[in-house]
C-alpha atoms as a PDB file:
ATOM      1  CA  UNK A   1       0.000   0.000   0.000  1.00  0.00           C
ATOM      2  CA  UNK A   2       1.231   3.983  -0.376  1.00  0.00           C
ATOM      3  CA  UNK A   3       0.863   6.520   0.659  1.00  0.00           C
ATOM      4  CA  UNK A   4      -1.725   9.163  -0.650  1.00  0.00           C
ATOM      5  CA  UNK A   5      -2.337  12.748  -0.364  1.00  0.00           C
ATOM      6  CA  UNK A   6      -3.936  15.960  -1.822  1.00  0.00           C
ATOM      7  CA  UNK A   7      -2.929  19.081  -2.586  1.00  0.00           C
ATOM      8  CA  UNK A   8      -3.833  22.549  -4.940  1.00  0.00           C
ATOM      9  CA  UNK A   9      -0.921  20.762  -7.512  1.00  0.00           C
ATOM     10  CA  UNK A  10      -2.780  17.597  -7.229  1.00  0.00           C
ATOM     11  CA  UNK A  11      -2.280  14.093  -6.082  1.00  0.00           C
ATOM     12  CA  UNK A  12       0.960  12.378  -4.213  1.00  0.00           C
ATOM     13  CA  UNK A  13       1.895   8.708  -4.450  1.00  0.00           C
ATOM     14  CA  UNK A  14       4.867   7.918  -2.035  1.00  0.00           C
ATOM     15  CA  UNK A  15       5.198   4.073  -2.109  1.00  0.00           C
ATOM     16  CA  UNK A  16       6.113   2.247   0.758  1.00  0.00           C
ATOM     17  CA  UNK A  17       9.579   1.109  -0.317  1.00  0.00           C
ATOM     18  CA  UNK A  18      10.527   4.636  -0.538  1.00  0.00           C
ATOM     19  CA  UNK A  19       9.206   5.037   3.151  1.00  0.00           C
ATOM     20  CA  UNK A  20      11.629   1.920   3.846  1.00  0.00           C
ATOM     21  CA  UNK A  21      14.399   2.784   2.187  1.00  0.00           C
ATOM     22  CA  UNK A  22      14.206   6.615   3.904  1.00  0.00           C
ATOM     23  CA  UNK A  23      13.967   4.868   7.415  1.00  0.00           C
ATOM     24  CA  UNK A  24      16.915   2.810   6.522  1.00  0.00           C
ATOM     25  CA  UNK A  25      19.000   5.341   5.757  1.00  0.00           C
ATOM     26  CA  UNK A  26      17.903   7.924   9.024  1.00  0.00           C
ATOM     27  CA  UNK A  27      18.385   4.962  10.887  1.00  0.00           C
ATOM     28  CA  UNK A  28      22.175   4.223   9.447  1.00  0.00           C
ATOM     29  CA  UNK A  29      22.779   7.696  10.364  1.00  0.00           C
ATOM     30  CA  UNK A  30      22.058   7.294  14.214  1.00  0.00           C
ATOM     31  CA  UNK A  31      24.735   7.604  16.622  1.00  0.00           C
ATOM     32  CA  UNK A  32      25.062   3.999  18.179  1.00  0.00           C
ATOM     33  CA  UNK A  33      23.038   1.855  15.279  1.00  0.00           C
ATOM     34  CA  UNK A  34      26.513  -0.549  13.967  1.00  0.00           C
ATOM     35  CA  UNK A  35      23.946  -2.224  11.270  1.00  0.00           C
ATOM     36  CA  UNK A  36      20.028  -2.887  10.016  1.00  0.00           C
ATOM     37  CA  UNK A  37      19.417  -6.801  10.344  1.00  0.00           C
ATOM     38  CA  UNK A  38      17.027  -8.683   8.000  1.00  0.00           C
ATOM     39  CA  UNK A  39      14.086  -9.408   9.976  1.00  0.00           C
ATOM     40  CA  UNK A  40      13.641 -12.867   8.364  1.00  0.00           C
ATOM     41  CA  UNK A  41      14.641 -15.286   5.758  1.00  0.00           C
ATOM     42  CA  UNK A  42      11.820 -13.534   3.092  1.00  0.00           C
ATOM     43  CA  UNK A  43      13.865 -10.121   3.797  1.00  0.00           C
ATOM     44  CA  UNK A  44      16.952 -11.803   3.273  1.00  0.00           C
ATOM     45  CA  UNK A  45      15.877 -13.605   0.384  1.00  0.00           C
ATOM     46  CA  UNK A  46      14.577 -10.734  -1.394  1.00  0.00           C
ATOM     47  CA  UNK A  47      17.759  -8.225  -0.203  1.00  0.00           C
ATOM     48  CA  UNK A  48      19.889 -10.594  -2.774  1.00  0.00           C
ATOM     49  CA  UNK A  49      17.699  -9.038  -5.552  1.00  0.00           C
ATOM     50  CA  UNK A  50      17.227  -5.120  -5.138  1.00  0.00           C
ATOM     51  CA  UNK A  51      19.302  -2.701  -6.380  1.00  0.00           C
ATOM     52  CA  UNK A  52      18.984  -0.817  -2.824  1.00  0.00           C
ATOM     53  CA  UNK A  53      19.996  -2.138   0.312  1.00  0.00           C
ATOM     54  CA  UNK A  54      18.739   0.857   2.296  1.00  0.00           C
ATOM     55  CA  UNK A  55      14.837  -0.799   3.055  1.00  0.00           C
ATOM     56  CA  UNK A  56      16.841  -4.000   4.617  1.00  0.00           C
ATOM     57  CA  UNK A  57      15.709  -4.615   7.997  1.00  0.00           C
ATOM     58  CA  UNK A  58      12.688  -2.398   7.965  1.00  0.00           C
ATOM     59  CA  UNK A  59       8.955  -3.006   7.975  1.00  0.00           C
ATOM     60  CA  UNK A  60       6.711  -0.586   6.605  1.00  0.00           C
ATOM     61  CA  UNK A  61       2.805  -0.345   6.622  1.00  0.00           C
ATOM     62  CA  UNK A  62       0.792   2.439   6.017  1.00  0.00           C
ATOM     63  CA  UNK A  63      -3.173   2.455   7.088  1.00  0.00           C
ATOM     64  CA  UNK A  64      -4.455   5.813   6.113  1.00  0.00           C
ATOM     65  CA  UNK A  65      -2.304   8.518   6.319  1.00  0.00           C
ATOM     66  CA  UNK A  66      -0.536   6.960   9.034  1.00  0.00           C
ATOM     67  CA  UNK A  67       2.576   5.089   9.188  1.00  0.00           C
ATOM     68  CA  UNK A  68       3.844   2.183  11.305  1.00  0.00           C
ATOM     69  CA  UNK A  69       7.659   1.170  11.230  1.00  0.00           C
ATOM     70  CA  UNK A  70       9.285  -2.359  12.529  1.00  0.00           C
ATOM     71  CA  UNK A  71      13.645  -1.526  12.538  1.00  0.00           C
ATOM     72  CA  UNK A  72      15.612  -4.394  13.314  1.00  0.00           C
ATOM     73  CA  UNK A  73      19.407  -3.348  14.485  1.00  0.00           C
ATOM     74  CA  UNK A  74      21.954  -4.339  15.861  1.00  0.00           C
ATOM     75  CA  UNK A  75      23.676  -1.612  18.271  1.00  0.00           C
ATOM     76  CA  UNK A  76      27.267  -0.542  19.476  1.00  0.00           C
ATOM     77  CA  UNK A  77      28.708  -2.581  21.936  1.00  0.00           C
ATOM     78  CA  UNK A  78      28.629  -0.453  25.642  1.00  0.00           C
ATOM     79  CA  UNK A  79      26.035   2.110  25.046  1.00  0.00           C
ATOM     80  CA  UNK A  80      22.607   2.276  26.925  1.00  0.00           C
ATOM     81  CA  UNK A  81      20.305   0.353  24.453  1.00  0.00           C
ATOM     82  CA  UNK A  82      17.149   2.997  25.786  1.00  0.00           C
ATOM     83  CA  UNK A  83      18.657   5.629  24.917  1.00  0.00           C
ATOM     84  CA  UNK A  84      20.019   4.645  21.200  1.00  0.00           C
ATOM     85  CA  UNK A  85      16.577   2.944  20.296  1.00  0.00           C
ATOM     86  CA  UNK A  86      14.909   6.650  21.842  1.00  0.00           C
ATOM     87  CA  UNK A  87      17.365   8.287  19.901  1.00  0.00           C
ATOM     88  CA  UNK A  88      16.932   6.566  17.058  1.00  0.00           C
ATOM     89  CA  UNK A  89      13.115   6.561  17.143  1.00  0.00           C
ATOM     90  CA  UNK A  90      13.256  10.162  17.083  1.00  0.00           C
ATOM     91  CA  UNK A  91      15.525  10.460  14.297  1.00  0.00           C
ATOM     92  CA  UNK A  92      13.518   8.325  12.346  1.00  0.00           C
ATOM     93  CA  UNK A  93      10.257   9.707  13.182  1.00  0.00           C
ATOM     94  CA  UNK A  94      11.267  13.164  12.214  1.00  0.00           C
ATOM     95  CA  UNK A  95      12.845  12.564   9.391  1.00  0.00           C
ATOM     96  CA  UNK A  96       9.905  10.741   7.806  1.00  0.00           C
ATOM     97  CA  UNK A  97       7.175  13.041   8.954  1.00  0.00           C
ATOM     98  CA  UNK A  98       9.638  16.257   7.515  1.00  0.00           C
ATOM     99  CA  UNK A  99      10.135  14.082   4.171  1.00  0.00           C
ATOM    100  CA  UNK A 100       6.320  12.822   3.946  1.00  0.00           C
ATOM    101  CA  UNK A 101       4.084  15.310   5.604  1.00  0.00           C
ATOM    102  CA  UNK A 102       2.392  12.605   7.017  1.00  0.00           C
ATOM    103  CA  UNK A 103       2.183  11.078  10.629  1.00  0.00           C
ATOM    104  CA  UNK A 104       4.081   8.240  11.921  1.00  0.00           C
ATOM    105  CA  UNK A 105       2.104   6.365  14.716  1.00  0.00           C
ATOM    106  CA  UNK A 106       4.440   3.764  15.981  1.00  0.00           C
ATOM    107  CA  UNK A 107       8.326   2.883  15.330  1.00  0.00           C
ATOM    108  CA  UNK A 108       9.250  -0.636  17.270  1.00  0.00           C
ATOM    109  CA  UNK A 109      12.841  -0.840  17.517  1.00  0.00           C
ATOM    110  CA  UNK A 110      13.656  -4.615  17.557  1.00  0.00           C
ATOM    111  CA  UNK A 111      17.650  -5.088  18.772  1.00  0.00           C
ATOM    112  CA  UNK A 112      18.899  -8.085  17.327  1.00  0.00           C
ATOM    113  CA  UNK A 113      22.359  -7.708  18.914  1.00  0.00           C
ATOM    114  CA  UNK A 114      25.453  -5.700  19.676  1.00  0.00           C
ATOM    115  CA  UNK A 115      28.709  -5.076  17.836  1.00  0.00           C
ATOM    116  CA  UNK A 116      31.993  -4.166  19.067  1.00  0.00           C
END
């Protein structure tokens, strides 16, 4: 599903891999966030044949004009996990509200592990 909204120049389409692959890339950018994980062997599966590895490890949906993100991470070794998933929520849910105009409900941060 996409996004959809209205406007005086007319209609906007943004489709939900474009949502991913924006969250992927905020989410790279955190302070503390080593690497996005797959979240399963389907993610994995399909990662082998897109051009763009930014979307890897994140689930979007869209209901509405509201979005919902799953990010699965894996954080640097010695930092408070609370504060880089808070951090990182933030980061994430600014950056796709600026970019879409739209409202994100809900960002689960799933840690798969930490790095050194």
């Amino acid at each position: 599903m996409a996004l959809r909204t209205r406007n005086s120049y007319g209609v906007i389409t943004v489709s939900d891999d474009v949502i991913a692959s924006l969250a992927g890339h905020l989410a790279t950018e955190c302070y503390g966030v080593v690497e996005i994980v797959p979240f399963g062997f389907s993610d994995s599966f399909t990662d082998l044949f897109k051009r763009n590895g930014k979307s890897r490890g994140v689930r979007v949906s869209t209901k509405g004009d509201r979005i919902f993100v799953d990010l699965y991470v894996k954080i640097k070794y010695g930092l408070p996990v609370s504060a880089v998933s808070s951090s990182l929520k933030n980061t994430v849910k600014y950056g796709l509200e600026r970019f879409t105009g739209m409202i994100v409900d809900s960002i689960d941060v799933h840690v798969v592990g930490v790095k050194l």
